[in-house]
C-alpha atoms as a PDB file:
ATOM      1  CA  UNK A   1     105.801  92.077 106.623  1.00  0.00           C
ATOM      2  CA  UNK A   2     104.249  94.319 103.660  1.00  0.00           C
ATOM      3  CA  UNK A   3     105.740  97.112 101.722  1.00  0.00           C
ATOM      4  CA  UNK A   4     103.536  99.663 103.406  1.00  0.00           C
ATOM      5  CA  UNK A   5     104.302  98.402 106.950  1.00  0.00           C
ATOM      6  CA  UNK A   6     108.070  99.179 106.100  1.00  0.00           C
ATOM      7  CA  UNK A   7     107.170 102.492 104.133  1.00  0.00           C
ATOM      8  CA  UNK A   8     105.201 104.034 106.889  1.00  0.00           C
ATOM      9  CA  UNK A   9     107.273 102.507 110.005  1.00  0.00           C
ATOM     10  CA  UNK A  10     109.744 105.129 110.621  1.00  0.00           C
ATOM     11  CA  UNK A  11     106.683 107.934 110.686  1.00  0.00           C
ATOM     12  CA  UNK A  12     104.535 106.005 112.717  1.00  0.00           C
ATOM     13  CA  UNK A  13     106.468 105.406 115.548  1.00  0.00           C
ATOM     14  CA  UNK A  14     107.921 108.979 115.522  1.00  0.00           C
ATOM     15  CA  UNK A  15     104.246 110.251 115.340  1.00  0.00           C
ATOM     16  CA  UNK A  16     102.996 107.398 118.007  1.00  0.00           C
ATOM     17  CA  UNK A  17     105.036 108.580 120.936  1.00  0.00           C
ATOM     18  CA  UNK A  18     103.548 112.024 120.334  1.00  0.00           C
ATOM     19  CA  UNK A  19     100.349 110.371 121.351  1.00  0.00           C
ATOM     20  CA  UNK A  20     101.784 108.347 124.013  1.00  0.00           C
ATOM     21  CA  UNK A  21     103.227 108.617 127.191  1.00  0.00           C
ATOM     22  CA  UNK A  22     106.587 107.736 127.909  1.00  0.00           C
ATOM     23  CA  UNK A  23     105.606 105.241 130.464  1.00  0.00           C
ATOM     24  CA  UNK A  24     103.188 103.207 128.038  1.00  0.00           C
ATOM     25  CA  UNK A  25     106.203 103.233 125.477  1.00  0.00           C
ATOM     26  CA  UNK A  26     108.439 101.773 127.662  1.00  0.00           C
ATOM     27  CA  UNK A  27     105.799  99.095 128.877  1.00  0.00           C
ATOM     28  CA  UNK A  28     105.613  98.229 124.784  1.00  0.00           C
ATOM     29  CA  UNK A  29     108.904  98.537 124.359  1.00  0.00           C
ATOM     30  CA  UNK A  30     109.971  95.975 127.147  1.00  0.00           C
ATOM     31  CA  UNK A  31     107.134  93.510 126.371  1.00  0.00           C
ATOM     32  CA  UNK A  32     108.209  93.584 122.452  1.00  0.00           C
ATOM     33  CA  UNK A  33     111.371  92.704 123.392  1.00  0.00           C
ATOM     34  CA  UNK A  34     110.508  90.114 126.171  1.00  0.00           C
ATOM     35  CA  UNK A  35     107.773  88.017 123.970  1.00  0.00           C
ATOM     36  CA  UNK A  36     109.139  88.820 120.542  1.00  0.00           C
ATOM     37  CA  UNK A  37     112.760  89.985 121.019  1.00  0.00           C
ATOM     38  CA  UNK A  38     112.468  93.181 118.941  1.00  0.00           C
ATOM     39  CA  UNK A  39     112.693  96.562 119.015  1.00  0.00           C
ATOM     40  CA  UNK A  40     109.467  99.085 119.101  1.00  0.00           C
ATOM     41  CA  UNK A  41     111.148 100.522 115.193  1.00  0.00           C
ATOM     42  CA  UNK A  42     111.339  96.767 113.902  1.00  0.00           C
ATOM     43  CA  UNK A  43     107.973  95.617 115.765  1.00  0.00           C
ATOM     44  CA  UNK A  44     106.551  98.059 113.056  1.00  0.00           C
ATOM     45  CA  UNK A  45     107.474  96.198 109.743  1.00  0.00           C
ATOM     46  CA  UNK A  46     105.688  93.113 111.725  1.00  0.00           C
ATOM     47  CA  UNK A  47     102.637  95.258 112.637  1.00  0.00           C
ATOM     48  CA  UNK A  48     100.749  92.169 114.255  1.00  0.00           C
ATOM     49  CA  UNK A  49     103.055  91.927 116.510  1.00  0.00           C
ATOM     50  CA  UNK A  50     103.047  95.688 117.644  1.00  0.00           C
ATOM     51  CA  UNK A  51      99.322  95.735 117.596  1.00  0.00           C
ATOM     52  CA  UNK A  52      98.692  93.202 120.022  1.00  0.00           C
ATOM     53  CA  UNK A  53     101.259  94.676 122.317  1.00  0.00           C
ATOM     54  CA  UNK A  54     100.269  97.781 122.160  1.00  0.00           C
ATOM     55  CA  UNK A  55      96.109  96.657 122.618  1.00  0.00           C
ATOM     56  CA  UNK A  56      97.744  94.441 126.131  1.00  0.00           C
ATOM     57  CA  UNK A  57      99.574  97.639 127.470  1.00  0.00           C
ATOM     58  CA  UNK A  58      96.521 100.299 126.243  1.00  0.00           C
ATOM     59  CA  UNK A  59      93.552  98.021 125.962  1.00  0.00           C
ATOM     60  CA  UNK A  60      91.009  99.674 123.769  1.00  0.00           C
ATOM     61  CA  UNK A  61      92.694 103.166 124.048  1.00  0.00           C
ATOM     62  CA  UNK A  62      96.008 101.016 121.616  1.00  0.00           C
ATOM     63  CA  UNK A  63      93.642 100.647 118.961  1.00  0.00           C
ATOM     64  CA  UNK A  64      92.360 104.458 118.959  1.00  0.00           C
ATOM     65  CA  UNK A  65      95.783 105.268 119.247  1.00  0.00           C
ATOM     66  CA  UNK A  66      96.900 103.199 116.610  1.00  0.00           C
ATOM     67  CA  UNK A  67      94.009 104.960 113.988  1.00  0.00           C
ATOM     68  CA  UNK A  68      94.854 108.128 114.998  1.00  0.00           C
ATOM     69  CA  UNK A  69      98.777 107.824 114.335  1.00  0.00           C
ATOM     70  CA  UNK A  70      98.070 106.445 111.157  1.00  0.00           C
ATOM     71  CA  UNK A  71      95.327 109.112 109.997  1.00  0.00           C
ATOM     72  CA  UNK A  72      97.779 111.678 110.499  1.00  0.00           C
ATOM     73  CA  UNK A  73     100.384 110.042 108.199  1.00  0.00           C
ATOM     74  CA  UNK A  74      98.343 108.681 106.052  1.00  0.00           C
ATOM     75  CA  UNK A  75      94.949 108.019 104.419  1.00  0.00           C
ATOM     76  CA  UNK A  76      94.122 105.072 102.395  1.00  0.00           C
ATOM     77  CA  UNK A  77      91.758 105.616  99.377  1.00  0.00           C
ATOM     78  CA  UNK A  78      88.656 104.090  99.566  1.00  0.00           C
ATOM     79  CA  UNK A  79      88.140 102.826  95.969  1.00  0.00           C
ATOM     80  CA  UNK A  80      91.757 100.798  96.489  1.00  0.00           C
ATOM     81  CA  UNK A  81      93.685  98.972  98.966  1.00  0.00           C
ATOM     82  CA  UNK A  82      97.390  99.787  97.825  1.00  0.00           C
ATOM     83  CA  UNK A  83      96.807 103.290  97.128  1.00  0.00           C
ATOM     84  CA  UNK A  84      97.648 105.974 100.047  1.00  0.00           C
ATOM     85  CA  UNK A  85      97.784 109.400 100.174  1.00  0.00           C
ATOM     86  CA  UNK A  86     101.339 110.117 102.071  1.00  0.00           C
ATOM     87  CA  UNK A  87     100.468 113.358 104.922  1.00  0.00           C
ATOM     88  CA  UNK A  88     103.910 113.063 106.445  1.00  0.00           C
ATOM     89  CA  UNK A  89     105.858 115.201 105.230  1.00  0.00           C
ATOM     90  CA  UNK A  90     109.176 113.816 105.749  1.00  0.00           C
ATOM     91  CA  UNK A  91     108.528 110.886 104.570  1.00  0.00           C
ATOM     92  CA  UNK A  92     106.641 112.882 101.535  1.00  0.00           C
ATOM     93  CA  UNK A  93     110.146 114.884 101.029  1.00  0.00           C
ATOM     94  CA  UNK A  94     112.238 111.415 100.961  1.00  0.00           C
ATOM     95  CA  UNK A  95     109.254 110.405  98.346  1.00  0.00           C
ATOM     96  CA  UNK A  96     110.063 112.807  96.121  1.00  0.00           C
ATOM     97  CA  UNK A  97     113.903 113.062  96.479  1.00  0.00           C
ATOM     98  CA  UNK A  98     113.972 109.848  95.773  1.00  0.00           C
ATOM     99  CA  UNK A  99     112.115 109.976  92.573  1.00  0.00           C
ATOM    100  CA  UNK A 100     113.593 113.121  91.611  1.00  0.00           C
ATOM    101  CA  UNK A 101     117.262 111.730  91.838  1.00  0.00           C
ATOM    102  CA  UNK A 102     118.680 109.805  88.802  1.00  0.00           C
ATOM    103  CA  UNK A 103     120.700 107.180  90.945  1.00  0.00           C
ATOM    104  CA  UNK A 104     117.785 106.214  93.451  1.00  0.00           C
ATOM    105  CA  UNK A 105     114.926 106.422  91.046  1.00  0.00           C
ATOM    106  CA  UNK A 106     117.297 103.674  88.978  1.00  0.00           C
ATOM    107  CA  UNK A 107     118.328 101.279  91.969  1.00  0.00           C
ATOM    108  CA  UNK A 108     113.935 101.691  92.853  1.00  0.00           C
ATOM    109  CA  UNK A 109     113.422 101.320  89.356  1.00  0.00           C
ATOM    110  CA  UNK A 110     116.145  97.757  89.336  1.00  0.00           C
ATOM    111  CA  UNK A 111     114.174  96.187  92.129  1.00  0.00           C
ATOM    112  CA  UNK A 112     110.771  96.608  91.442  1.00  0.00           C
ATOM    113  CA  UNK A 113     109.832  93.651  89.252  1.00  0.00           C
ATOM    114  CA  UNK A 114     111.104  90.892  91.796  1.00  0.00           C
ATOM    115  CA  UNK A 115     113.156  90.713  94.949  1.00  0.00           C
ATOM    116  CA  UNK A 116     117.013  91.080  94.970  1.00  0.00           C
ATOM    117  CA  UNK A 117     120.493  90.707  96.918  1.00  0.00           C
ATOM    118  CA  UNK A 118     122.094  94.252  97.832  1.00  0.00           C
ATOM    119  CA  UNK A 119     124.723  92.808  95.384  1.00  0.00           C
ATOM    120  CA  UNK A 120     122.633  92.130  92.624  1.00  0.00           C
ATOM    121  CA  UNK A 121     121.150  95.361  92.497  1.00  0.00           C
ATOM    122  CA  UNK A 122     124.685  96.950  92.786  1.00  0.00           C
ATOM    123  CA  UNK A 123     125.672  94.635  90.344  1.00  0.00           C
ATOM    124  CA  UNK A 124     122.986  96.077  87.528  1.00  0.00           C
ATOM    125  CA  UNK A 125     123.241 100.036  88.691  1.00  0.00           C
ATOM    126  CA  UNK A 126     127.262 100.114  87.330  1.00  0.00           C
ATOM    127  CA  UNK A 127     127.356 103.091  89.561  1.00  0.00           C
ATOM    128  CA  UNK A 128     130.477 104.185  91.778  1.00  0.00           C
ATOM    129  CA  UNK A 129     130.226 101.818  95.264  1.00  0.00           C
ATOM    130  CA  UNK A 130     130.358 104.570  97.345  1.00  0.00           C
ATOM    131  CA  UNK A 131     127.576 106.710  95.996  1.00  0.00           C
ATOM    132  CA  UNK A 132     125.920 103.578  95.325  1.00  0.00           C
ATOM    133  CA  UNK A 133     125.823 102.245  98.525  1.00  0.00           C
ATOM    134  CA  UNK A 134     125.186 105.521 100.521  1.00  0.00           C
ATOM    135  CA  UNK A 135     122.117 105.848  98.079  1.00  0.00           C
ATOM    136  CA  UNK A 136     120.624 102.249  98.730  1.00  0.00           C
ATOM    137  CA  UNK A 137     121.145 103.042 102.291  1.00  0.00           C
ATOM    138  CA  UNK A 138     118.960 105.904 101.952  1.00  0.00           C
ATOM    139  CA  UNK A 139     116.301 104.294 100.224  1.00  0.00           C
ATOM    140  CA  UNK A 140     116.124 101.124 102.998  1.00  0.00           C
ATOM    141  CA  UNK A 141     116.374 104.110 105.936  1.00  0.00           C
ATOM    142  CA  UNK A 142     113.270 106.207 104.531  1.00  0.00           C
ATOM    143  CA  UNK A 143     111.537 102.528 103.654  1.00  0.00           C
ATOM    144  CA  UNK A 144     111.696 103.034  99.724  1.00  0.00           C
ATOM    145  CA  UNK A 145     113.482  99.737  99.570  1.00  0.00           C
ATOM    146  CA  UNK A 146     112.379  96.756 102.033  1.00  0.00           C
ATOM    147  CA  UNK A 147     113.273  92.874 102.251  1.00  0.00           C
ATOM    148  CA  UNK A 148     111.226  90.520 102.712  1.00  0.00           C
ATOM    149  CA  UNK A 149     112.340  88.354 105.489  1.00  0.00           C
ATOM    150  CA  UNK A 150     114.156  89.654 108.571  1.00  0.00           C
ATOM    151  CA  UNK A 151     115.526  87.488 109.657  1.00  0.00           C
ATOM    152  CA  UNK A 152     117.811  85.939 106.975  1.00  0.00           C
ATOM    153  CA  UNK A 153     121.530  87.606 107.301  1.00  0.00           C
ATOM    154  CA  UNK A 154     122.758  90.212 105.097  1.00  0.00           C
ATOM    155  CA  UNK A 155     123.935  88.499 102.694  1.00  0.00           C
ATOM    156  CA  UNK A 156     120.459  86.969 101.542  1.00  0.00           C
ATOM    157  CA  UNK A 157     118.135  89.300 101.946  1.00  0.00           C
ATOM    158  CA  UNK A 158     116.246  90.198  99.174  1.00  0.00           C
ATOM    159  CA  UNK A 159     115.254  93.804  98.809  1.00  0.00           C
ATOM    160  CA  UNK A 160     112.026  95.241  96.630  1.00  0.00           C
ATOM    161  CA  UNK A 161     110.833  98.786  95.984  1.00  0.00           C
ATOM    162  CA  UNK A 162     108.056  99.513  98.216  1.00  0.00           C
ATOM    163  CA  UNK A 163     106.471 102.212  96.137  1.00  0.00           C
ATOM    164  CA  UNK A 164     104.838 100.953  92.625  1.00  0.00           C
ATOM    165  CA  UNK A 165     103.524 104.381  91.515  1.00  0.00           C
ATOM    166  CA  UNK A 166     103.455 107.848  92.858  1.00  0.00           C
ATOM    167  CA  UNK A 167     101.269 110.772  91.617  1.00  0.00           C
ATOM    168  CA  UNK A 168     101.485 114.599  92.846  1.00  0.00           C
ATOM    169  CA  UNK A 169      97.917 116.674  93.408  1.00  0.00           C
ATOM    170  CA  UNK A 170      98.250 120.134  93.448  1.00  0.00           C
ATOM    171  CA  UNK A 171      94.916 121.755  95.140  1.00  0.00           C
ATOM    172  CA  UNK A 172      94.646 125.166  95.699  1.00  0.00           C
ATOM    173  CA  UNK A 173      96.311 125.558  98.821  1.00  0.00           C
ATOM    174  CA  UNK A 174      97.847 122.132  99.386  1.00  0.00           C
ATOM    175  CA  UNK A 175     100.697 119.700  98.050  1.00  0.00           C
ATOM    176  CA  UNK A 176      99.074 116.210  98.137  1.00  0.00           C
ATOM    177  CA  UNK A 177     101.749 112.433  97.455  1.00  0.00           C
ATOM    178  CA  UNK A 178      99.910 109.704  96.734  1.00  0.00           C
ATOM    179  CA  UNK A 179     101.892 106.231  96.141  1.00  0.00           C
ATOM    180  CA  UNK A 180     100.468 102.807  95.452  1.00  0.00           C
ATOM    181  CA  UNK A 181     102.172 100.071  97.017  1.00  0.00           C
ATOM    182  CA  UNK A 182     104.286  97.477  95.485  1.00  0.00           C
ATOM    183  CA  UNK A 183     103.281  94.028  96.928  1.00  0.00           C
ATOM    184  CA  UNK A 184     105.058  91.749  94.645  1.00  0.00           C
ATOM    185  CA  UNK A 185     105.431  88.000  96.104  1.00  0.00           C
ATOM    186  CA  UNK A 186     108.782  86.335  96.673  1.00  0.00           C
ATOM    187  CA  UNK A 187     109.926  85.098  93.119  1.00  0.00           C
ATOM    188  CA  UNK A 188     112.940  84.486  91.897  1.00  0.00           C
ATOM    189  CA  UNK A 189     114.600  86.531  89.055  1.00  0.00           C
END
């Protein structure tokens, strides 16, 4: 699982089933589940997985499908491979809340070098738990925050920023959020 797959997973699959019919998302749905025991949302942040899936219940029209989505949420830039330009705009709105509020730009900001527990980056905020927590919930929700195994329990999981940098192009007529993606390996702090 990368940091982009997380970042863009929520957008993809909402812009996806705009492209495909219900009966061809429950097909992928059933078969994620049956081979891989996951859901269509978490097939996403294990892309492989949804890819071949999707290319068994589609054939060559899953792999059209597939660009498509992801040309209209995104576009890579040519000249690097962690760069994107962000097109969906919610996720392009939880972008730059995020970065524009103190308390998630910090907790971002905490795990961006290396990997960390939930409690570790609580534990180095020294915010209120409440707002803490509902703000760290928003950043994992809108994929600002990832982990990078699924499958160990909550209490182990180790949670990065996805986004390394983000720049803002105004043109004349349009609003343009470009991040580059924050790949960092598992390490320990």
């Amino acid at each position: 699982m990368t940091a982009m797959e997380t970042l863009l997973a929520t957008p993809f699959e909402k812009t996806f089933t705009d492209f495909v019919d219900k009966d061809d998302i429950t097909k992928i749905k059933n078969n994620l589940f049956e081979q891989y025991q996951i859901t269509l949302a978490s097939s996403l942040k294990d892309f492989e997985k949804f890819e071949c899936i999707t290319e068994k219940i589609m054939g060559h029209d899953g792999s059209s499908t597939i660009r498509k989505t992801l040309d209209k949420i995104c576009h890579m830039e040519p000249q690097s491979k962690h760069k994107i330009e962000i097109k969906d705009e919610l996720l392009k709105n939880a972008i730059l809340n995020s970065y524009d509020d103190p308390l998630k730009k910090h907790i971002m900001d905490i795990a961006f070098d290396y990997p960390l527990t939930l409690w570790e980056i609580a534990s180095r905020a020294r915010y209120g738990s409440f707002s803490l927590s509902e703000n760290i919930s928003y950043l994992i929700s809108h994929g600002l925050l990832t982990t990078l195994d699924l499958k160990d329990t909550d209490e182990n999981k180790k949670y990065y920023s996805t986004i390394d940098d983000i720049s803002v192009k105004i043109d004349e007529s349009e609003f343009r959020v470009y991040v580059t993606i924050n790949d960092i390996s598992e390490e320990t702090p």
